[in-house]
C-alpha atoms as a PDB file:
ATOM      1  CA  UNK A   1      -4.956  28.008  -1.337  1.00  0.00           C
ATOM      2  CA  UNK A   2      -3.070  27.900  -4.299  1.00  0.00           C
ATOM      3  CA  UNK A   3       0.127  24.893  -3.627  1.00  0.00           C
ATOM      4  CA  UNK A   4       3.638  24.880  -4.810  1.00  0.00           C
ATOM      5  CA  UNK A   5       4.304  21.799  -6.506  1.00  0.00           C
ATOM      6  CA  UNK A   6       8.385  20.214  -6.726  1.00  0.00           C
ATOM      7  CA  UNK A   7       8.941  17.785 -10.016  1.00  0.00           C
ATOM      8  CA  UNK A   8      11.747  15.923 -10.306  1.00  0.00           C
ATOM      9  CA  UNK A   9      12.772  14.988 -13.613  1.00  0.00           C
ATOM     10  CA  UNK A  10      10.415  17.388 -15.362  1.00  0.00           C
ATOM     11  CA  UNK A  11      12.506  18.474 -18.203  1.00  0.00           C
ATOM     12  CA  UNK A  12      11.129  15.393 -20.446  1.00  0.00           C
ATOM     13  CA  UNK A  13       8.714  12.717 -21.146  1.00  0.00           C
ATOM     14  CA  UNK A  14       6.253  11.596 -17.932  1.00  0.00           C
ATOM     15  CA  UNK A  15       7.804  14.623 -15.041  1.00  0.00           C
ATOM     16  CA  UNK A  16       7.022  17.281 -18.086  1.00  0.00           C
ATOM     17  CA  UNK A  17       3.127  15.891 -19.089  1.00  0.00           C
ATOM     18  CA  UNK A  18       2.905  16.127 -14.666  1.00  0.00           C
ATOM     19  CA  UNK A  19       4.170  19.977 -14.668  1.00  0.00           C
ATOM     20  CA  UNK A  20       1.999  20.850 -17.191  1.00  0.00           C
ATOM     21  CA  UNK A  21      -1.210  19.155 -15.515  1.00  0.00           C
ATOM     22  CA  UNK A  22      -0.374  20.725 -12.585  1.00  0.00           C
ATOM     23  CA  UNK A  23       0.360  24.265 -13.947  1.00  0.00           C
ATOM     24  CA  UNK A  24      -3.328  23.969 -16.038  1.00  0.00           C
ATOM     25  CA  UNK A  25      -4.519  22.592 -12.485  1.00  0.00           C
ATOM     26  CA  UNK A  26      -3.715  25.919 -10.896  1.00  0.00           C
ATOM     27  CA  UNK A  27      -0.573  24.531  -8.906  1.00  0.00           C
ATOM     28  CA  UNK A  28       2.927  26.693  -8.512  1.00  0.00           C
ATOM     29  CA  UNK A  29       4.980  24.639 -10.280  1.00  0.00           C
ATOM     30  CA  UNK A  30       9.056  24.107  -9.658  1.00  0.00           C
ATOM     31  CA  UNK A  31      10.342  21.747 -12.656  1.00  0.00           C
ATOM     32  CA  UNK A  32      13.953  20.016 -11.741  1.00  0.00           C
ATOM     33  CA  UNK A  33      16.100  18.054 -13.407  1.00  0.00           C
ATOM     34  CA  UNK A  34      19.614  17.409 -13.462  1.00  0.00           C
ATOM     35  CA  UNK A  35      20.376  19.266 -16.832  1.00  0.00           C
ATOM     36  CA  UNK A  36      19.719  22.909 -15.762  1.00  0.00           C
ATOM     37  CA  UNK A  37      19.792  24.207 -19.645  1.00  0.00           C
ATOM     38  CA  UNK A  38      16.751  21.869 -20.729  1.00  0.00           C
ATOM     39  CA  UNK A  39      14.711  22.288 -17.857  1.00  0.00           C
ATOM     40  CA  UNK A  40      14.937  26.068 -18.158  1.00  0.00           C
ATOM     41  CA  UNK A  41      13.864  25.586 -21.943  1.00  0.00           C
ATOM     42  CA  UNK A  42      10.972  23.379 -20.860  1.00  0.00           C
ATOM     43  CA  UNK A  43       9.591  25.566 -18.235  1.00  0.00           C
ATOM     44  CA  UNK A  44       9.628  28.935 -20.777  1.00  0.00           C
ATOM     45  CA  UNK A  45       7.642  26.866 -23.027  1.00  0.00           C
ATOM     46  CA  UNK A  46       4.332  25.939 -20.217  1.00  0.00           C
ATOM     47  CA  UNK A  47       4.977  29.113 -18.419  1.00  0.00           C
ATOM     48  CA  UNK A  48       3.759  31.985 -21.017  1.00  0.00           C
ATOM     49  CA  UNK A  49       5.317  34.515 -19.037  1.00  0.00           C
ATOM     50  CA  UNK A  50       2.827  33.686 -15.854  1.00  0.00           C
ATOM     51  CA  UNK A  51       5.349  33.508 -13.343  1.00  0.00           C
ATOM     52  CA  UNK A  52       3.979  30.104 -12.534  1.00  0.00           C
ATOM     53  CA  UNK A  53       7.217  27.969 -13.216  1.00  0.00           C
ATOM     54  CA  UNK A  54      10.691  27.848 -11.649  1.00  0.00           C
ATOM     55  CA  UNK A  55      13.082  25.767 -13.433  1.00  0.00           C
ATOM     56  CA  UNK A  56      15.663  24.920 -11.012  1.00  0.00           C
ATOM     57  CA  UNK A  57      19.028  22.179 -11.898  1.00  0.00           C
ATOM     58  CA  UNK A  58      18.985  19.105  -9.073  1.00  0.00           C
ATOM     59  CA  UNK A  59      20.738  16.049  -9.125  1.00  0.00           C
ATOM     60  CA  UNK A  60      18.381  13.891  -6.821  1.00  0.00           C
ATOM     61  CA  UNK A  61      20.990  11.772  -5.302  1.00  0.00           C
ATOM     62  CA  UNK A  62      22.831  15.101  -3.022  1.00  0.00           C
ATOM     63  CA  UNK A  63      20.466  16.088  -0.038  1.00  0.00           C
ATOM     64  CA  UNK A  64      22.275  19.724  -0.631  1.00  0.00           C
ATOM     65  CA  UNK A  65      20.690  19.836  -3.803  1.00  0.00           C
ATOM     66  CA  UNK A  66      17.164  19.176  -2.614  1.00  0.00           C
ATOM     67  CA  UNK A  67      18.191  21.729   0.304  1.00  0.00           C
ATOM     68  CA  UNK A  68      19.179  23.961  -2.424  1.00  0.00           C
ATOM     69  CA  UNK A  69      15.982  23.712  -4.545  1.00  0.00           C
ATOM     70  CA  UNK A  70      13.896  24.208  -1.270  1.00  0.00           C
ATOM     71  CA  UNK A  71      15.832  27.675  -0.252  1.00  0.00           C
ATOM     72  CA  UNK A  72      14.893  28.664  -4.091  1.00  0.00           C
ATOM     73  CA  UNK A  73      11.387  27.548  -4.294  1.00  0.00           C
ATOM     74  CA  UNK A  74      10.524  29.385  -0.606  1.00  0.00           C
ATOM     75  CA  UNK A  75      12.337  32.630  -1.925  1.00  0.00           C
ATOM     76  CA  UNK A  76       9.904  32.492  -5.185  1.00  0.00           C
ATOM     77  CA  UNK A  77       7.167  31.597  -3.835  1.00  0.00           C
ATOM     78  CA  UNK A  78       7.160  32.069   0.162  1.00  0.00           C
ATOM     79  CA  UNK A  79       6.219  27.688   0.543  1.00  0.00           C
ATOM     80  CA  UNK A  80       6.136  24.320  -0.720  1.00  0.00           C
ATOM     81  CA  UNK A  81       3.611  21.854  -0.199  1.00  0.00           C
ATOM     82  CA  UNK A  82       4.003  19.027  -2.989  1.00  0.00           C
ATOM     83  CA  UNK A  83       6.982  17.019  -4.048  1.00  0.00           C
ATOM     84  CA  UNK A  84       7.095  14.627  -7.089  1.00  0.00           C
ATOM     85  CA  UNK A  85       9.545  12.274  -7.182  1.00  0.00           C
ATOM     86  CA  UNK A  86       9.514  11.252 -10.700  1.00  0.00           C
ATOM     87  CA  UNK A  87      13.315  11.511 -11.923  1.00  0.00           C
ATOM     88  CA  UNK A  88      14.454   8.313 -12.597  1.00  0.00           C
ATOM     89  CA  UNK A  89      17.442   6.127 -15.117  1.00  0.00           C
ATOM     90  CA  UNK A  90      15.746   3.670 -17.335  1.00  0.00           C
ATOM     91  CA  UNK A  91      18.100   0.992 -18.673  1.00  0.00           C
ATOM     92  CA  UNK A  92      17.135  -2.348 -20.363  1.00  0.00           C
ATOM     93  CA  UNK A  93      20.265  -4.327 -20.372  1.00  0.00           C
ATOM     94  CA  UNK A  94      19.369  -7.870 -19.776  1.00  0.00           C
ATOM     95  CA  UNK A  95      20.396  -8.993 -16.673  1.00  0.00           C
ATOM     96  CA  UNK A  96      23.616 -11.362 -16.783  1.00  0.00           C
ATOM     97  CA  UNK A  97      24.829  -8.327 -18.806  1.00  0.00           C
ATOM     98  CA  UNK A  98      24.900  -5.871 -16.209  1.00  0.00           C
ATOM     99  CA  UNK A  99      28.006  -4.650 -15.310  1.00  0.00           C
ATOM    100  CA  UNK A 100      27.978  -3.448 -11.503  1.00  0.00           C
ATOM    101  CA  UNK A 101      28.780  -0.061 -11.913  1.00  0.00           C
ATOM    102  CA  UNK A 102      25.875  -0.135 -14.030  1.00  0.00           C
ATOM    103  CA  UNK A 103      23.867  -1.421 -11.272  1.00  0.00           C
ATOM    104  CA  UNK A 104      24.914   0.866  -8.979  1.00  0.00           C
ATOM    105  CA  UNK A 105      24.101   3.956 -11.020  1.00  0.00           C
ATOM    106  CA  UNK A 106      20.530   3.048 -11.448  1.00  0.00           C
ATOM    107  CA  UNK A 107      19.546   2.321  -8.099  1.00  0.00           C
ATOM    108  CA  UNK A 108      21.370   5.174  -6.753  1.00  0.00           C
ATOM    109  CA  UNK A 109      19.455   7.446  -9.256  1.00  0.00           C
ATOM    110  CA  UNK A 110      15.913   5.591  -8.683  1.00  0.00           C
ATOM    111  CA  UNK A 111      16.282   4.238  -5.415  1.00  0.00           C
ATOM    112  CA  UNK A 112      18.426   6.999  -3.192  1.00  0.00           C
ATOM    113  CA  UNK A 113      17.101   9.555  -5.244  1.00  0.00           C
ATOM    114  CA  UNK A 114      13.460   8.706  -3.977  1.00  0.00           C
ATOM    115  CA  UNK A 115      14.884   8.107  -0.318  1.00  0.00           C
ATOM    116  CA  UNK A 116      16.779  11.748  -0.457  1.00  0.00           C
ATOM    117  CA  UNK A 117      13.864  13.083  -1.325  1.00  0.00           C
ATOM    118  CA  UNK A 118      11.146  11.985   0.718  1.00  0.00           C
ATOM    119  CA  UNK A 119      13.816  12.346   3.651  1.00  0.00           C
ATOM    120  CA  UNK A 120      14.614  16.106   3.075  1.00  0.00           C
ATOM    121  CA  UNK A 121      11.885  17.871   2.036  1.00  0.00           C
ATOM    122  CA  UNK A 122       9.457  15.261   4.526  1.00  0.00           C
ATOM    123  CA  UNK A 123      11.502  16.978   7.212  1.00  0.00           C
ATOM    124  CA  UNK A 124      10.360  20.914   5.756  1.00  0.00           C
ATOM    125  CA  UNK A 125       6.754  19.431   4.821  1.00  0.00           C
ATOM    126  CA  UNK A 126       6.496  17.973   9.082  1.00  0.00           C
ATOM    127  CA  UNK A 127       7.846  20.985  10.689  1.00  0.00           C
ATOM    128  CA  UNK A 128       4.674  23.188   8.743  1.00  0.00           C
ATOM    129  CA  UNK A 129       2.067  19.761   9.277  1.00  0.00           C
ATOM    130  CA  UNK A 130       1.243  19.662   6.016  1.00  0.00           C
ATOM    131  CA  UNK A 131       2.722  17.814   2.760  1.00  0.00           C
ATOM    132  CA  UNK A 132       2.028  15.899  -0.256  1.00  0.00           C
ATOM    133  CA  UNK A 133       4.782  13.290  -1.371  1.00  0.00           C
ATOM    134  CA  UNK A 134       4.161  11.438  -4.697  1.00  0.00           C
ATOM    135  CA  UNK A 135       6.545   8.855  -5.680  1.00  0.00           C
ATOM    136  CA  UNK A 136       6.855   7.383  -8.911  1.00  0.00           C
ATOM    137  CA  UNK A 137       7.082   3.518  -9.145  1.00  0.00           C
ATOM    138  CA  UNK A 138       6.310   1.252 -11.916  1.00  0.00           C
ATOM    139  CA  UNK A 139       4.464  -1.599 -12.596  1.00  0.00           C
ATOM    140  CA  UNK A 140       8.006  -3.065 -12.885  1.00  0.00           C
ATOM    141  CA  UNK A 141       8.904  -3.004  -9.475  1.00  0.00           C
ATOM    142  CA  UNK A 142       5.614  -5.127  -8.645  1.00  0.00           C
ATOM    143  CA  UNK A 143       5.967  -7.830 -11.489  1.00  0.00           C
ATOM    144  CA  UNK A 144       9.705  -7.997 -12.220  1.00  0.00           C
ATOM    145  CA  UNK A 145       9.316  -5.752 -15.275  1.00  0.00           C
ATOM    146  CA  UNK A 146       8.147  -6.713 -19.168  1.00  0.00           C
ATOM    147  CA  UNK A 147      11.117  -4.893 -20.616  1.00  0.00           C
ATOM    148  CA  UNK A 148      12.825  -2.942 -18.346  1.00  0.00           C
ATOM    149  CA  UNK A 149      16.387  -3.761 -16.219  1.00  0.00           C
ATOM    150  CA  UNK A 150      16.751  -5.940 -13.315  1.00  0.00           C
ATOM    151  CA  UNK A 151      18.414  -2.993 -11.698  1.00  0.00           C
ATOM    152  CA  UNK A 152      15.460  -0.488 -13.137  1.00  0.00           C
ATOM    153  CA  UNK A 153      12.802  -3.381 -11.623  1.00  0.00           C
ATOM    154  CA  UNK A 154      14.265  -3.804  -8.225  1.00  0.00           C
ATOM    155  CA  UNK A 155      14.999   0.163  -7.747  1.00  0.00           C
ATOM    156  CA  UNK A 156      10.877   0.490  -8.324  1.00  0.00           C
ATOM    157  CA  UNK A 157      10.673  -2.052  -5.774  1.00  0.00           C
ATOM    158  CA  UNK A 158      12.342  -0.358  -3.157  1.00  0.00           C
ATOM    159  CA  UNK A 159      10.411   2.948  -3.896  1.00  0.00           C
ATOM    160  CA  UNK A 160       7.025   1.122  -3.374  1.00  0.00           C
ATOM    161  CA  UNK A 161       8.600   0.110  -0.059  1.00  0.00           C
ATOM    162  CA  UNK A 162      10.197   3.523   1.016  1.00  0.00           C
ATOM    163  CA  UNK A 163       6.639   5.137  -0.179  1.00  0.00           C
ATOM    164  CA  UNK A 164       5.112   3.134   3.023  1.00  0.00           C
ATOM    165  CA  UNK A 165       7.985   3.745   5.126  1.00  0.00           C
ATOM    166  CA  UNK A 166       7.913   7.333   4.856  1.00  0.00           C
ATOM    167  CA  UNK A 167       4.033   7.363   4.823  1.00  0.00           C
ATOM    168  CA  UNK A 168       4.091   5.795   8.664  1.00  0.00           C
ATOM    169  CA  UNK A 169       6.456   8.003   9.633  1.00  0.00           C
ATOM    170  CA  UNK A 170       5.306  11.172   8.858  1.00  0.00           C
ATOM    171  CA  UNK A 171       1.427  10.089   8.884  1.00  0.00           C
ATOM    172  CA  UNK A 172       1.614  11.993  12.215  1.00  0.00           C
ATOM    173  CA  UNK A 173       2.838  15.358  10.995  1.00  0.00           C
ATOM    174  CA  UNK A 174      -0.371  15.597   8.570  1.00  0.00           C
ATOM    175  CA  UNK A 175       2.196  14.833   5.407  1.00  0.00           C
ATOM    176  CA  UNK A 176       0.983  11.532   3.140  1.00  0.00           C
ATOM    177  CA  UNK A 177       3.445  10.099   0.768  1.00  0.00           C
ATOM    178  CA  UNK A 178       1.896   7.598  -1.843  1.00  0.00           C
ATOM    179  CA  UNK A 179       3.030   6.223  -5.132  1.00  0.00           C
ATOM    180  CA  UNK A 180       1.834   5.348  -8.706  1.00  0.00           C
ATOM    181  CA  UNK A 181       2.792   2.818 -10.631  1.00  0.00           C
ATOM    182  CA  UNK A 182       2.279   2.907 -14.089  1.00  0.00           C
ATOM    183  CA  UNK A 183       2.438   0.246 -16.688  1.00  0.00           C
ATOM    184  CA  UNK A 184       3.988   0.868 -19.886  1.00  0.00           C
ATOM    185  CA  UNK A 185       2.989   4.002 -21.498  1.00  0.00           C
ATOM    186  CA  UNK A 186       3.192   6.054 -24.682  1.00  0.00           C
ATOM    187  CA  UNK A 187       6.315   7.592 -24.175  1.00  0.00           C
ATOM    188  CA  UNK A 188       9.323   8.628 -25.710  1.00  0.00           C
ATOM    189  CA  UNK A 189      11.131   6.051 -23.029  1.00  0.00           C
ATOM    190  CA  UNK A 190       9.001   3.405 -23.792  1.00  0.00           C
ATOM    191  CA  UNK A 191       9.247   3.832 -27.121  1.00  0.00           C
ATOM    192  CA  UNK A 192      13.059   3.985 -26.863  1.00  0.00           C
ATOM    193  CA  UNK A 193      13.511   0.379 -25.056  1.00  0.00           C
ATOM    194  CA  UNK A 194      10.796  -1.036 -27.043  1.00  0.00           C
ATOM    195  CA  UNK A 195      11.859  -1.732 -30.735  1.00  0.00           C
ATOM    196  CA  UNK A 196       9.133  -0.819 -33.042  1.00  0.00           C
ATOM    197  CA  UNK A 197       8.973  -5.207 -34.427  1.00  0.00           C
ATOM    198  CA  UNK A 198       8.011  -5.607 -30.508  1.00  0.00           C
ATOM    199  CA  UNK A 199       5.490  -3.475 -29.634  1.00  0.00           C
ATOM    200  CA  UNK A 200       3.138  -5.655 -31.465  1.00  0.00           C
ATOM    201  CA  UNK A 201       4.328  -8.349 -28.817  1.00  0.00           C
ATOM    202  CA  UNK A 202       4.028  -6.271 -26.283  1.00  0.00           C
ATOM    203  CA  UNK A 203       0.179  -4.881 -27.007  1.00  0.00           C
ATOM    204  CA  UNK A 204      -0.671  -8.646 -26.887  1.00  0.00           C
ATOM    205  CA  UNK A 205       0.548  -8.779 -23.533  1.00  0.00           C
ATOM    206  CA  UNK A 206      -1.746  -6.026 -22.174  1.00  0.00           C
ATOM    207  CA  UNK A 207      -5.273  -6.967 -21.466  1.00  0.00           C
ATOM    208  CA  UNK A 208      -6.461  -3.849 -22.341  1.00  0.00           C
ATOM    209  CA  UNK A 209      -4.611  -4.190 -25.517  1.00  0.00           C
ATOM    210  CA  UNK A 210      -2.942  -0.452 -25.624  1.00  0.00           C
ATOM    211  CA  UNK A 211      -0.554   1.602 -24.064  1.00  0.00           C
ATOM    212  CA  UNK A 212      -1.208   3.895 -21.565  1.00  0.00           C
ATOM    213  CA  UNK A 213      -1.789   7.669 -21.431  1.00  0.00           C
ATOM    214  CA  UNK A 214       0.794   9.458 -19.587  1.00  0.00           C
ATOM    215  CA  UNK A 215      -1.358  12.751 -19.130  1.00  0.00           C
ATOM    216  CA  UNK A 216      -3.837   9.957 -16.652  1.00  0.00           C
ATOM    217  CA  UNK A 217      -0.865   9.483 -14.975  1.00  0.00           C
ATOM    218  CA  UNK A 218      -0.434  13.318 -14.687  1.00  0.00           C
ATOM    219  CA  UNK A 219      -3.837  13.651 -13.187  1.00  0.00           C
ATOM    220  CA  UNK A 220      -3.808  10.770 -10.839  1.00  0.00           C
ATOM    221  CA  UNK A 221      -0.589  13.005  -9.530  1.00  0.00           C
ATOM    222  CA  UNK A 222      -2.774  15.839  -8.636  1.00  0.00           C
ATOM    223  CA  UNK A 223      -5.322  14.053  -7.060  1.00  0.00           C
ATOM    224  CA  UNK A 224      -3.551  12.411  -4.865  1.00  0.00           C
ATOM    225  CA  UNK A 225      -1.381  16.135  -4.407  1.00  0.00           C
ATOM    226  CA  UNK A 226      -4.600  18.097  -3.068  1.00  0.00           C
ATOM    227  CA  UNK A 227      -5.765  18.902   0.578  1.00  0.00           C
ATOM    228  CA  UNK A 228      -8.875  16.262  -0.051  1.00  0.00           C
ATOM    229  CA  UNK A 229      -6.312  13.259  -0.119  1.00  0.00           C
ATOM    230  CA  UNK A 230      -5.661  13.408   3.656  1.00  0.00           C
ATOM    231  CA  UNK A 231      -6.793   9.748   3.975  1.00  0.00           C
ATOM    232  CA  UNK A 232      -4.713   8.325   1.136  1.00  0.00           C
ATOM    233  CA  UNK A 233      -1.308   7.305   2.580  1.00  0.00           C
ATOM    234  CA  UNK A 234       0.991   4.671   1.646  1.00  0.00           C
ATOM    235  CA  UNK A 235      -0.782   3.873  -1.354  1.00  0.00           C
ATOM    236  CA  UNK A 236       0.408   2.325  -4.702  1.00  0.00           C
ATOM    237  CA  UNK A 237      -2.179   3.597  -7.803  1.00  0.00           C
ATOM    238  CA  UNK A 238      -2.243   0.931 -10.690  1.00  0.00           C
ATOM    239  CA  UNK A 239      -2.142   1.844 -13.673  1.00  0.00           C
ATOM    240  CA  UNK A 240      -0.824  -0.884 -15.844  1.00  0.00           C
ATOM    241  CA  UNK A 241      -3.871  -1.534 -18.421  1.00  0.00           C
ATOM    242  CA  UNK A 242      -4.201  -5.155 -15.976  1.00  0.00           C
ATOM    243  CA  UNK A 243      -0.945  -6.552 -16.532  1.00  0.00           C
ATOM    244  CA  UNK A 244      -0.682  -6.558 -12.648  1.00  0.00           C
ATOM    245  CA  UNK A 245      -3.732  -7.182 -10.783  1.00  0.00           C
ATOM    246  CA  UNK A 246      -4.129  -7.366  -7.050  1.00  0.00           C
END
């Protein structure tokens, strides 16, 4: 059975490497992301004229928007049987400098985002008994973060606990929901809060003594996405190069 894979946040960076995995993987792929222009751009340039991809705009904070994006992907493709929550605000500002607006806007992009999510298209994925949620954390959310926000930090927190939340609630309806966690990787975003005279600093603090591969990440994603990962449910996947150990 070929699936129908939902990624949030796929118009850039970590959500784009996980469309394209999936795509080469042989998944149906629906990339999201709240700038409708770019994510249409993004998906032309994986899809080759396949038919594979639907680029679709989605703020992940409205529940109408996820409602939206289902109605779409079901008239494209007749179903949908993964969901990727991997759209997500990354802000460094140190934390007696965060305003709480600030505050707010992060963990209502990270944190509600994840919960609208998982809520709304958990209900479509119970009513057919089958579903594959995949929430992106971050190794931040376990250890209080290396360079990220407070507010970035404590949103991944809450979407490690949501993941087993949602993963005993709807462990009934044959739908798992599990998350990954990824240390720092080689990204544009990492890249972007990490000035180039600290990166040296930073390597040091990995055991492994790199950064990590983002494309991993991509395929730990569609592992845990296929029909053999029925017994995989509220999970976190580390993959932090041992900066958090457990």
């Amino acid at each position: 059975m070929t699936q129908t894979a939902l990624v949030t946040g796929a118009a850039a960076g970590l959500g784009n490497v996980i469309a394209t995995h999936l795509l080469a993987q042989g998944f149906q792929v629906v990339m999201t992301d709240v700038d409708a222009a770019r994510v249409q751009q993004a998906a032309d340039r994986i899809d080759n004229g396949q038919g594979k991809v639907l680029a679709l705009a989605l703020d992940i904070r409205q529940p109408q928007d996820f409602e939206q994006a289902l109605k779409a992907t079901i008239d494209r493709f007749g179903r949908l049987e993964v969901l990727v929550n991997n759209a997500a605000l990354t802000l460094a500002t140190p934390v007696m400098e965060i305003e709480v607006d600030e505050f707010d806007r992060v963990m209502t992009t990270n944190l509600r985002g994840t919960f609208v999510g998982c809520q709304t298209l958990g209900r479509y994925f119970a009513s057919r008994g089958y579903g594959r949620i995949i929430n992106l954390a971050s190794l931040a959310g376990q250890n209080g973060g290396t360079a990220s926000g407070a507010h970035y930090a404590a949103s991944k927190g809450g979407i490690l606990t949501l993941t087993k939340i949602f993963a005993r609630e709807l462990s009934k309806s044959g739908v798992t929901v599990n998350a990954i966690a990824p240390g720092p990787m080689d990204s544009p975003a990492v890249h972007a809060i990490v000035p180039e005279e600290k990166m040296a600093g930073l390597l040091q603090m990995i055991p492994v003594g790199t950064l990590g591969d983002a494309e991993f990440v991509a395929q730990a994603v569609a592992l845990l996405a296929s029909p053999q990962a029925s017994f995989v449910t509220g999970a976190t996947w580390d993959i932090n190069g041992g900066l958090f150990m457990r």
